[in-house]
N, C-alpha and C. Protein backbone atom coordinates (compact mmCIF):
# COMPACT_ATOMS: atom_id res chain seq x y z
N UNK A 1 0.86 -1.18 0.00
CA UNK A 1 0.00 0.00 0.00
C UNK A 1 0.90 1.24 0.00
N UNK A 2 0.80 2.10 -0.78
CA UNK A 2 1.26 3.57 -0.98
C UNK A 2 1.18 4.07 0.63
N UNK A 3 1.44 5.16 0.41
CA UNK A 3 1.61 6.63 1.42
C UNK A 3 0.18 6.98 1.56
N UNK A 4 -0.54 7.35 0.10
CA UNK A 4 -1.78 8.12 0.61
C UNK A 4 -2.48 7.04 1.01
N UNK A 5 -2.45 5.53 0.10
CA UNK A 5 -3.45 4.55 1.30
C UNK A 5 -3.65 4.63 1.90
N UNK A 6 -2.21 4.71 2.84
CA UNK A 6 -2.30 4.32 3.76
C UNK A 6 -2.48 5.60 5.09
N UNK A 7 -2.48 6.72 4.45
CA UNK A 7 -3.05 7.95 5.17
C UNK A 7 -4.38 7.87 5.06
N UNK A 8 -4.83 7.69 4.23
CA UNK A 8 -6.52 7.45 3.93
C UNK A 8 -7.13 6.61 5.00
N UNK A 9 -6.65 5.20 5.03
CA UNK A 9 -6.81 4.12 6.07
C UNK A 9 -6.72 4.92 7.60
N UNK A 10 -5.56 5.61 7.66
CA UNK A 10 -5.60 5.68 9.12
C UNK A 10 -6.38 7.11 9.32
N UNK A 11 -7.38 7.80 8.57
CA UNK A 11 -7.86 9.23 8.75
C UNK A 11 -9.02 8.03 8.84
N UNK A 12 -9.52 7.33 8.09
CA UNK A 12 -11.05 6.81 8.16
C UNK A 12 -10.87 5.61 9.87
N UNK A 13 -9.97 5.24 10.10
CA UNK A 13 -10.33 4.69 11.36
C UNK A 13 -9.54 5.81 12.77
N UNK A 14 -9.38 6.84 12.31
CA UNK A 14 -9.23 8.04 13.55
C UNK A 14 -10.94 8.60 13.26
N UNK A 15 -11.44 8.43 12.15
CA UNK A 15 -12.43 9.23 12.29
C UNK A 15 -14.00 8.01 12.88
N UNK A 16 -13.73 6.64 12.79
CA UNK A 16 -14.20 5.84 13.33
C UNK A 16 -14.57 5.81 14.96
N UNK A 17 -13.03 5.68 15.40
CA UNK A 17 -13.18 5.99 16.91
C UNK A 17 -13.91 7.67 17.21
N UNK A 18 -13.66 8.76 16.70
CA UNK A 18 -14.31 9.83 16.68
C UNK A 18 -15.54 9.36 17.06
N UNK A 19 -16.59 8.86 15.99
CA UNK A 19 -17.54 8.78 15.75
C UNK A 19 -18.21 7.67 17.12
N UNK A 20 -17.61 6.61 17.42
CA UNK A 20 -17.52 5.47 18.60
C UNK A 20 -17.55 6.08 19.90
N UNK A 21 -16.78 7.63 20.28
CA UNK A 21 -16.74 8.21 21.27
C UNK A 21 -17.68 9.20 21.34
N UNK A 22 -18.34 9.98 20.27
CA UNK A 22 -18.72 11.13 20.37
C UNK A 22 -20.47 10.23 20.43
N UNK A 23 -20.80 9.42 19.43
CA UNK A 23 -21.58 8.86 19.60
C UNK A 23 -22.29 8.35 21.12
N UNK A 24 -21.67 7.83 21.81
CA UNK A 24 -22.27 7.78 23.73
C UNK A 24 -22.10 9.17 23.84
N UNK A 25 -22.15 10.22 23.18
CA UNK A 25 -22.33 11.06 24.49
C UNK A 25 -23.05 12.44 24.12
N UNK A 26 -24.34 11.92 22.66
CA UNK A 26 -25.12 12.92 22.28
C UNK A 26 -26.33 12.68 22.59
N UNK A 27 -26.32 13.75 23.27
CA UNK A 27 -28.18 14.27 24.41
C UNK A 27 -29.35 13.67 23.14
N UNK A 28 -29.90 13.13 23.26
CA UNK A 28 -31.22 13.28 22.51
C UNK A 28 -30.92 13.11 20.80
N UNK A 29 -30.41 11.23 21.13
CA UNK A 29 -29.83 11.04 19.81
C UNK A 29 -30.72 10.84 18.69
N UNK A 30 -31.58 10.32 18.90
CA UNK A 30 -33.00 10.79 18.06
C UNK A 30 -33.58 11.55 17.17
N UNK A 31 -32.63 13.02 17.79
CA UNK A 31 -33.03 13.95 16.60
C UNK A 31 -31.95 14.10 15.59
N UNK A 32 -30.87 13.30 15.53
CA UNK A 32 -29.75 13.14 14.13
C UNK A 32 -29.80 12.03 14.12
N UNK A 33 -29.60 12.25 12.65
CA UNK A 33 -29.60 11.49 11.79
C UNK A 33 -28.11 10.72 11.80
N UNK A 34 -27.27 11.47 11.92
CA UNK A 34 -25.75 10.99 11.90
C UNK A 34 -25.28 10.96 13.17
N UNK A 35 -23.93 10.41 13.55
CA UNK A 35 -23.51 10.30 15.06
C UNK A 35 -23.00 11.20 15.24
N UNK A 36 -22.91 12.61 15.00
CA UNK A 36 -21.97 13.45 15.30
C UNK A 36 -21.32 13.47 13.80
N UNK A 37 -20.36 14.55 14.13
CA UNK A 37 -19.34 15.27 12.46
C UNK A 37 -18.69 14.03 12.08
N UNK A 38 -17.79 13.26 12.65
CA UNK A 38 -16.65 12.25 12.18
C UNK A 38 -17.40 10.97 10.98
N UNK A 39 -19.18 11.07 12.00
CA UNK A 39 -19.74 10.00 11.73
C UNK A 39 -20.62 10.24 10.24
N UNK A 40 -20.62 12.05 9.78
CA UNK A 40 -21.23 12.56 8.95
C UNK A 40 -20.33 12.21 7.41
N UNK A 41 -18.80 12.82 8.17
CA UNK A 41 -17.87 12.51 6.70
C UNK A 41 -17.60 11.25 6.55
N UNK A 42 -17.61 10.40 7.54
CA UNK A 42 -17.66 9.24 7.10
C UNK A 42 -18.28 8.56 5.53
N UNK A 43 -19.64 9.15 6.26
CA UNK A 43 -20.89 8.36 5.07
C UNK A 43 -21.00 9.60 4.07
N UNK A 44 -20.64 10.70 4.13
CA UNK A 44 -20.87 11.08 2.90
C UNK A 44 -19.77 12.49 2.16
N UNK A 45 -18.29 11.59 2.92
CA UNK A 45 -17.50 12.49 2.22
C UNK A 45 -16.48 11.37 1.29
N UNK A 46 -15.96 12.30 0.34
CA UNK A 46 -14.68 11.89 -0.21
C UNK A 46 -13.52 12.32 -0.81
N UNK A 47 -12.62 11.59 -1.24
CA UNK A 47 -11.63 12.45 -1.11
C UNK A 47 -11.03 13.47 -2.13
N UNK A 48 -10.14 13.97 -1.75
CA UNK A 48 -10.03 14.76 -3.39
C UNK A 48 -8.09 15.28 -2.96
N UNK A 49 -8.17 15.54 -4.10
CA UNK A 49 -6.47 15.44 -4.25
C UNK A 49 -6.01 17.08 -4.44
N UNK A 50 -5.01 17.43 -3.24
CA UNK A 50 -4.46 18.95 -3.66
C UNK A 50 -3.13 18.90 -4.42
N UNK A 51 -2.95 20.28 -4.70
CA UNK A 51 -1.94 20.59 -5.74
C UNK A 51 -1.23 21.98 -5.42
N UNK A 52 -0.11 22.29 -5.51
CA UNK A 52 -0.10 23.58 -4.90
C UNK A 52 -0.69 24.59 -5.82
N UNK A 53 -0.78 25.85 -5.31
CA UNK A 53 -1.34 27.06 -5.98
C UNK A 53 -0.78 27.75 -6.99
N UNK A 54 -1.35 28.17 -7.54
CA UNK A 54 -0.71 28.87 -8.54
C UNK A 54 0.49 30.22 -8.14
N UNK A 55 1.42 30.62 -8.84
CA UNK A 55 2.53 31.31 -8.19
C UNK A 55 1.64 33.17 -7.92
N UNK A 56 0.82 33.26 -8.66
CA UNK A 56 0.30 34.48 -8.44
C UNK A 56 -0.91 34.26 -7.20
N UNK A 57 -1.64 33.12 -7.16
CA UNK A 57 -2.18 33.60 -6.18
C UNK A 57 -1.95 33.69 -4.40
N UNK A 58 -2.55 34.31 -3.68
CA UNK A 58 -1.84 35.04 -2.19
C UNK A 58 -2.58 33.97 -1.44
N UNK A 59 -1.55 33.45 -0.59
CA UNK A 59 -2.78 32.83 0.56
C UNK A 59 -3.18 33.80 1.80
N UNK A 60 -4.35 33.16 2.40
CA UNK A 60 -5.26 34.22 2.81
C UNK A 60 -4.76 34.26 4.97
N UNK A 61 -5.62 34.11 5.72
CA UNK A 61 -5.21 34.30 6.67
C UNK A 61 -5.30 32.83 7.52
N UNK A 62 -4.02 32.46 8.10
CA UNK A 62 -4.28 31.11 8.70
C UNK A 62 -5.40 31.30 9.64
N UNK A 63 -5.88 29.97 10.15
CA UNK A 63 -7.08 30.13 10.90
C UNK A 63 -8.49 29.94 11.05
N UNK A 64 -8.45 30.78 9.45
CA UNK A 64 -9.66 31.50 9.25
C UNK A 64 -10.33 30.90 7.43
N UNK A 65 -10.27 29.38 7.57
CA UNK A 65 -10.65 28.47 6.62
C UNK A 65 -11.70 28.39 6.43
N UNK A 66 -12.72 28.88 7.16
CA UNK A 66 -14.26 28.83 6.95
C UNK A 66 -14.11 30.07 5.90
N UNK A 67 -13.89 31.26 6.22
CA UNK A 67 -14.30 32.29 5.74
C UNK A 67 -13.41 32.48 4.30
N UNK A 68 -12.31 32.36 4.52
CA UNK A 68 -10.89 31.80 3.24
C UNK A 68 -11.67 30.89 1.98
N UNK A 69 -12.06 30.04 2.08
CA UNK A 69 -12.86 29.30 1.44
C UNK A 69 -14.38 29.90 1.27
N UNK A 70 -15.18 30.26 1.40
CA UNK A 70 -16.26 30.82 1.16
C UNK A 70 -16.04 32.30 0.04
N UNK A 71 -15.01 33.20 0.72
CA UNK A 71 -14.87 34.23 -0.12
C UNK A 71 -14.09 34.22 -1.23
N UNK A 72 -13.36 32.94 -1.48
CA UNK A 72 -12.64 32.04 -2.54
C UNK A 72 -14.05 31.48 -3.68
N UNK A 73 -14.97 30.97 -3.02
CA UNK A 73 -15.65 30.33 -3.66
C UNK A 73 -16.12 31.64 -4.24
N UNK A 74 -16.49 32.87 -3.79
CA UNK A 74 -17.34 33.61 -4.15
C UNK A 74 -16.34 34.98 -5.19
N UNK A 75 -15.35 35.05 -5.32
CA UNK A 75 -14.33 35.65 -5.56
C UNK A 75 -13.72 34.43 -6.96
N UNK A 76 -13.42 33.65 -6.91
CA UNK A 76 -13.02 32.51 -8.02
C UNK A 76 -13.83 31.96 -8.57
N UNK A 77 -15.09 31.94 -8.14
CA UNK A 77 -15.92 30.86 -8.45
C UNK A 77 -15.17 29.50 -8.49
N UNK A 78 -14.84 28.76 -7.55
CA UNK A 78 -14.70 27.80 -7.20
C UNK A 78 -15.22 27.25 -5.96
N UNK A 79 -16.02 25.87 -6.28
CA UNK A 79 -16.81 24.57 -5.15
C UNK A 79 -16.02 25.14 -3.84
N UNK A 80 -17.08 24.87 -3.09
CA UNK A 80 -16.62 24.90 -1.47
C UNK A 80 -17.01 23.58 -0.68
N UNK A 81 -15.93 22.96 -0.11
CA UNK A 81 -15.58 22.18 0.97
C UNK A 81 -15.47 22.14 2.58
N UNK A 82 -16.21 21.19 3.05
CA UNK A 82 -15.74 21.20 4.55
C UNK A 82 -15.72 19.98 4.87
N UNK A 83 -14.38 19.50 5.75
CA UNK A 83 -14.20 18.23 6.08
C UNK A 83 -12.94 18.20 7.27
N UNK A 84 -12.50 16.99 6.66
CA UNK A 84 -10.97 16.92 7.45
C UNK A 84 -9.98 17.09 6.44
N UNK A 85 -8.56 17.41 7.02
CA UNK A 85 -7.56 17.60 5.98
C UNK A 85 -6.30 17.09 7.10
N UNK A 86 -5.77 16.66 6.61
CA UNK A 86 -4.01 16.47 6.89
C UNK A 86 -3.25 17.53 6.60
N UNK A 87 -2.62 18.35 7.40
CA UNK A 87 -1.59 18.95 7.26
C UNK A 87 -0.45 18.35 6.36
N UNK A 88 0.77 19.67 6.24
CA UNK A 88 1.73 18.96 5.51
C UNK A 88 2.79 18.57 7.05
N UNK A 89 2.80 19.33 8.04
CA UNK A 89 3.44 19.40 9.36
C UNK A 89 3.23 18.16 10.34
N UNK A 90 2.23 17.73 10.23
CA UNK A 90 1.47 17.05 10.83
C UNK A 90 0.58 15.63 10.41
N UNK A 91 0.57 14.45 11.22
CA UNK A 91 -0.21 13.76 10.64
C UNK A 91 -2.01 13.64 11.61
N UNK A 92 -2.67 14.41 12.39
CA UNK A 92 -3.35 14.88 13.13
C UNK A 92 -4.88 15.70 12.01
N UNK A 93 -5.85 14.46 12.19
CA UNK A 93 -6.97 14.99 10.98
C UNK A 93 -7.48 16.41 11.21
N UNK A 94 -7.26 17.57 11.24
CA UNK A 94 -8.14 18.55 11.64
C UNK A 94 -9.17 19.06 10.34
N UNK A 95 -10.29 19.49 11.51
CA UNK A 95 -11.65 19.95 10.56
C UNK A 95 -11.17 21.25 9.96
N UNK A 96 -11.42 21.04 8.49
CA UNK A 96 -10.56 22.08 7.71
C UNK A 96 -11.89 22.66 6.77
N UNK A 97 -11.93 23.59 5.66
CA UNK A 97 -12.39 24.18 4.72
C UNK A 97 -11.17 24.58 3.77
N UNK A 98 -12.04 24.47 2.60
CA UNK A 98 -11.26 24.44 1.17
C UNK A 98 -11.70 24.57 -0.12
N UNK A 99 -11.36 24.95 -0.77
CA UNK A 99 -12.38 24.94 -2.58
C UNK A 99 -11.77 24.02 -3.10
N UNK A 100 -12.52 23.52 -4.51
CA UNK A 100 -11.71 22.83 -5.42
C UNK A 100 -11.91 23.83 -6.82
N UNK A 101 -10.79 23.61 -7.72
CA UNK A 101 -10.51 24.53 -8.62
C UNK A 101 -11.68 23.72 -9.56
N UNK A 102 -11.47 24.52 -11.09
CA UNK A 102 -12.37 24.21 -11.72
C UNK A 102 -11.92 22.71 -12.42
N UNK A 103 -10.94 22.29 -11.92
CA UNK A 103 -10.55 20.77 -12.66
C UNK A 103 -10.30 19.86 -11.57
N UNK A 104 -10.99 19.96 -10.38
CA UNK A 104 -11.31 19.48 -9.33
C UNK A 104 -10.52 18.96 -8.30
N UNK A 105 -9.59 19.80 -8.33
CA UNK A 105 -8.07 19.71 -7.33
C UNK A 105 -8.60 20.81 -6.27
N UNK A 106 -7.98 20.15 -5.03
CA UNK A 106 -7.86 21.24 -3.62
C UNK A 106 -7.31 22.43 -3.77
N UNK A 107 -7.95 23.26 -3.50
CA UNK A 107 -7.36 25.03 -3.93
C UNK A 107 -7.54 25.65 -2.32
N UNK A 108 -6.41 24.96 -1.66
CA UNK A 108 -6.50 25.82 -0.15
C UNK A 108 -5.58 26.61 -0.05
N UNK A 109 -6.44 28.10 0.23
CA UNK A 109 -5.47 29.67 0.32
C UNK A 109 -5.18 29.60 1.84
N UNK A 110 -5.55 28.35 2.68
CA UNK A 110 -5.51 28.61 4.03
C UNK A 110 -3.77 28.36 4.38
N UNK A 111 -3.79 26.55 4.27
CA UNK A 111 -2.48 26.02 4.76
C UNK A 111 -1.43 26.74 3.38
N UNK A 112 -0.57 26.77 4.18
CA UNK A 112 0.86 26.90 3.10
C UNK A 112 2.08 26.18 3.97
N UNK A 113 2.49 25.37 3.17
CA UNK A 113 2.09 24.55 2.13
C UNK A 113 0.77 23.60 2.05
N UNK A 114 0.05 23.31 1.25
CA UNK A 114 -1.47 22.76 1.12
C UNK A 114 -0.63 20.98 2.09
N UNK A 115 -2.38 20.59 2.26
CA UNK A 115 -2.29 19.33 3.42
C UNK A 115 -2.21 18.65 2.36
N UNK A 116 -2.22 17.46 2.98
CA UNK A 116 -1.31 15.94 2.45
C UNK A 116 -2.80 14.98 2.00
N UNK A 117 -3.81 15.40 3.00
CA UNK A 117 -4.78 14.25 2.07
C UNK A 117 -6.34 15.47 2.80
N UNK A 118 -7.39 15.63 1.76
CA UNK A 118 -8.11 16.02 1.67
C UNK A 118 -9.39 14.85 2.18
N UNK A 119 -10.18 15.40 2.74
CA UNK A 119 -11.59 14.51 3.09
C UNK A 119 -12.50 15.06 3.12
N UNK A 120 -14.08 15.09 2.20
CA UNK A 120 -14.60 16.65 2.98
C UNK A 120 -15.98 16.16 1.98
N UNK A 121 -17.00 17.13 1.96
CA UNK A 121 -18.11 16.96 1.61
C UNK A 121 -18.67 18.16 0.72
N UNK A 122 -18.67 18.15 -0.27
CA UNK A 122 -19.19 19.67 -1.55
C UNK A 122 -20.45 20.18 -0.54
N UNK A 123 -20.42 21.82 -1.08
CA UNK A 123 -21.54 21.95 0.13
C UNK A 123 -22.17 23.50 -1.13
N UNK A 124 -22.85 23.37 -1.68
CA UNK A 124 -23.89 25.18 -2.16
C UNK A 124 -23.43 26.05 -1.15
N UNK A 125 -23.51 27.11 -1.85
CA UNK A 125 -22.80 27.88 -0.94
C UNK A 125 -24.44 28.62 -0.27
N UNK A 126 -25.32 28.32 -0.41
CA UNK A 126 -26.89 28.51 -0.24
C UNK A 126 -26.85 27.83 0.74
N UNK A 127 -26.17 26.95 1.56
CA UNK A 127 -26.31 25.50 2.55
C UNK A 127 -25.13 26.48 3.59
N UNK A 128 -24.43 27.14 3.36
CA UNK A 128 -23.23 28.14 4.29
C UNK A 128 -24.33 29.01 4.92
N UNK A 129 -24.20 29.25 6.79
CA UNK A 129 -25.07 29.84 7.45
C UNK A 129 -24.03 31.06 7.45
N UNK A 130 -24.75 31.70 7.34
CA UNK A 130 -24.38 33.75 7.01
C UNK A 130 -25.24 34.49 7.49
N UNK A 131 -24.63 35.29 8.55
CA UNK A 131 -25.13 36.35 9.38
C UNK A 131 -24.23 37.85 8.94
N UNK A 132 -24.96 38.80 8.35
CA UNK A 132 -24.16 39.74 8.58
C UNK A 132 -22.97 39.68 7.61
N UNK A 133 -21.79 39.69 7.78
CA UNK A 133 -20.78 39.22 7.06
C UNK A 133 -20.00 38.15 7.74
N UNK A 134 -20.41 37.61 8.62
CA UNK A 134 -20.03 36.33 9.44
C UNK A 134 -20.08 35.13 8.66
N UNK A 135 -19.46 34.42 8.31
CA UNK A 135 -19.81 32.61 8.11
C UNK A 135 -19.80 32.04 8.62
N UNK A 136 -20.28 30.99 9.06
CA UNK A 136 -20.32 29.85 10.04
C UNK A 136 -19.93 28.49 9.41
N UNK A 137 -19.21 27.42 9.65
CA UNK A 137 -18.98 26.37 9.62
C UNK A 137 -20.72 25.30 8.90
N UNK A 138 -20.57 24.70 7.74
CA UNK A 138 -21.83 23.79 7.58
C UNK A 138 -21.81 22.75 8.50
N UNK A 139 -21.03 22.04 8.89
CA UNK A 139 -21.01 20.71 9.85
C UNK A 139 -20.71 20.92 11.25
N UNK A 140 -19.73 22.03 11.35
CA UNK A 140 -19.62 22.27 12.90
C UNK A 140 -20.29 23.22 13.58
N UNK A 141 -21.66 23.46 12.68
CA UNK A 141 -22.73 24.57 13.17
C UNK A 141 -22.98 24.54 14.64
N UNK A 142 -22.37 24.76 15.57
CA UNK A 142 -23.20 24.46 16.81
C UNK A 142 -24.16 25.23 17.55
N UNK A 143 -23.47 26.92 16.84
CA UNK A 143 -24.11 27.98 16.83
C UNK A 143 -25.76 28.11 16.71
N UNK A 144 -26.10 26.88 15.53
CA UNK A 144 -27.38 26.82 15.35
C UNK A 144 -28.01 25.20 15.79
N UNK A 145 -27.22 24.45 16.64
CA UNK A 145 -27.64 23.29 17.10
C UNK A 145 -27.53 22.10 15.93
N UNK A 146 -26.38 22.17 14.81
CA UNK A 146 -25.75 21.18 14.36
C UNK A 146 -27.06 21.04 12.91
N UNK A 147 -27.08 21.38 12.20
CA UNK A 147 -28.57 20.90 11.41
C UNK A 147 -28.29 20.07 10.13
N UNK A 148 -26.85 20.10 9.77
CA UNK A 148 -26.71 19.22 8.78
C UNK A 148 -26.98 17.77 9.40
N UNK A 149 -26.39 17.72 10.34
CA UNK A 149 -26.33 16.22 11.25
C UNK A 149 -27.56 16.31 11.40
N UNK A 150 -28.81 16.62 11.57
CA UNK A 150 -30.22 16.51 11.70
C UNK A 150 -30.91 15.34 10.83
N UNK A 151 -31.05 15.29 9.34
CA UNK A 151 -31.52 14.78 8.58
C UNK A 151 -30.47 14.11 7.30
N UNK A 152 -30.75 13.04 6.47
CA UNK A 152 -29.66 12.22 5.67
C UNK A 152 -29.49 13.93 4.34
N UNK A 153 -28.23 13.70 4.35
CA UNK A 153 -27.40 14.55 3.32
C UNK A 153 -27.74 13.91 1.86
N UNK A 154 -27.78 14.42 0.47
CA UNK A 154 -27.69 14.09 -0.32
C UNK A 154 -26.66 14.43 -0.84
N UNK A 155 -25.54 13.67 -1.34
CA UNK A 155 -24.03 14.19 -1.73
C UNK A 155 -24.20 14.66 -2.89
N UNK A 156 -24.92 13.77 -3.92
CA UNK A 156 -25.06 14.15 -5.30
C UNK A 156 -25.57 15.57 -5.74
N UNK A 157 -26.66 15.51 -4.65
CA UNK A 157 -27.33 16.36 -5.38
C UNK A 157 -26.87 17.93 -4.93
N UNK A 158 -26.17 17.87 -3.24
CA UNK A 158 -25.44 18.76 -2.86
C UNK A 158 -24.12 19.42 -3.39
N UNK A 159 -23.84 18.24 -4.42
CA UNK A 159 -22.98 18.59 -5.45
C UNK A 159 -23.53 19.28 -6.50
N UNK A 160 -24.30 18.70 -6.91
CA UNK A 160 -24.98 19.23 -8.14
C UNK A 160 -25.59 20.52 -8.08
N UNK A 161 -25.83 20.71 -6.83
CA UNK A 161 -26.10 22.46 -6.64
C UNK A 161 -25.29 23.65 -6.42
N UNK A 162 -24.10 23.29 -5.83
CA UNK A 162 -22.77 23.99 -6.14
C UNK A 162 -22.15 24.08 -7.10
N UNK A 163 -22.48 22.98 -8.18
CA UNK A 163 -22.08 23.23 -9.24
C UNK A 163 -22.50 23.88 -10.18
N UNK A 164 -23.98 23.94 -10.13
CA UNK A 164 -25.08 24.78 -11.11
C UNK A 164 -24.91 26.02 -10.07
N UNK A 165 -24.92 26.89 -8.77
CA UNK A 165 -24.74 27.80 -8.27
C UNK A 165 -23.45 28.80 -8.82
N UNK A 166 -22.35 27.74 -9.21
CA UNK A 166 -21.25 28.28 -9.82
C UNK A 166 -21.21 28.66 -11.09
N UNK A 167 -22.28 28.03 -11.97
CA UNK A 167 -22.18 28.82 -13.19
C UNK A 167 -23.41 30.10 -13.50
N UNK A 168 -24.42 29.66 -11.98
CA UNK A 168 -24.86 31.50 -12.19
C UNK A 168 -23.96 32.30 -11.69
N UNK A 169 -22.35 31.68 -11.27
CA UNK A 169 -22.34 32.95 -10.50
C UNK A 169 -21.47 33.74 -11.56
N UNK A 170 -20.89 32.83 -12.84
CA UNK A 170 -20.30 33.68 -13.88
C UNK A 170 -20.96 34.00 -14.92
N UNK A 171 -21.90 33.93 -14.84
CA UNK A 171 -22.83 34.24 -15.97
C UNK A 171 -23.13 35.74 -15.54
């Protein structure tokens, strides 16, 4: 098995136990649908492959990957992502945000240098909770009591609406 296999393998059973732990210990499991975030990308993320950036463009402010990615998507017209990502520093899954370019490679203005393995779920940017000029996280909403985890996700079609969203937005 390769490198990324075998990074792949060990992000889907870190995100297993995630899901094994966080699972005992949600109030009123009844009203989700999923066990919690780990247990969400599980079933309906996948992966996608980065590349570094192009030499002209600037990366944006560490940190601040929710909002980096959203004003990327809306500024490039490029898909927006939220999931887990691998650092290049690190082998430690953290919940990341990211676009993919228009030939469907990871376009993150966040990390520099971009992470090592991508995991994450296409999301409309109509599905991004926005207050004000605030963004909020789609999966780690807690702000609004978690609502993707509420009811089953449709990947396809959550794709398919970011993707048709992206060509009104150059038209």
């Amino acid at each position: 098995m390769n490198e990324s296999g075998l990074l792949r393998d060990i992000l889907r059973s870190h995100l297993a136990i995630e899901r094994d732990l966080v699972s005992k210990k949600i109030k009123n499991p009844g009203q989700f649908h999923y066990l919690g975030i780990a247990d969400f990308i599980l079933r309906e993320g996948q992966f996608f492959e980065p590349r570094p950036l192009p030499a002209e463009i600037d990366y944006l402010e560490i940190k601040h990957c929710i909002k980096n990615a959203f004003w990327t998507a809306l500024q490039e017209r490029f898909v927006y992502v939220e999931g887990y990502a691998v650092s290049s520093s690190n082998d430690l899954p953290l919940l990341h945000a990211w676009n993919l370019d228009h030939d469907g490679f990871v376009f993150d203005r966040t990390w520099n240098p971009h992470g090592r393995l991508y995991f994450g779920v296409i999301f409309p940017l109509a599905a991004i909770p926005r207050k004000r000029s605030t963004q909020y996280a789609v999966i780690d909403d807690w702000e609004h009591g978690y609502p993707i985890l509420r009811k089953p996700w449709d990947r396809e079609a959550g794709s398919k609406r970011a993707f048709d969203e992206l060509t009104l937005l150059k038209a």
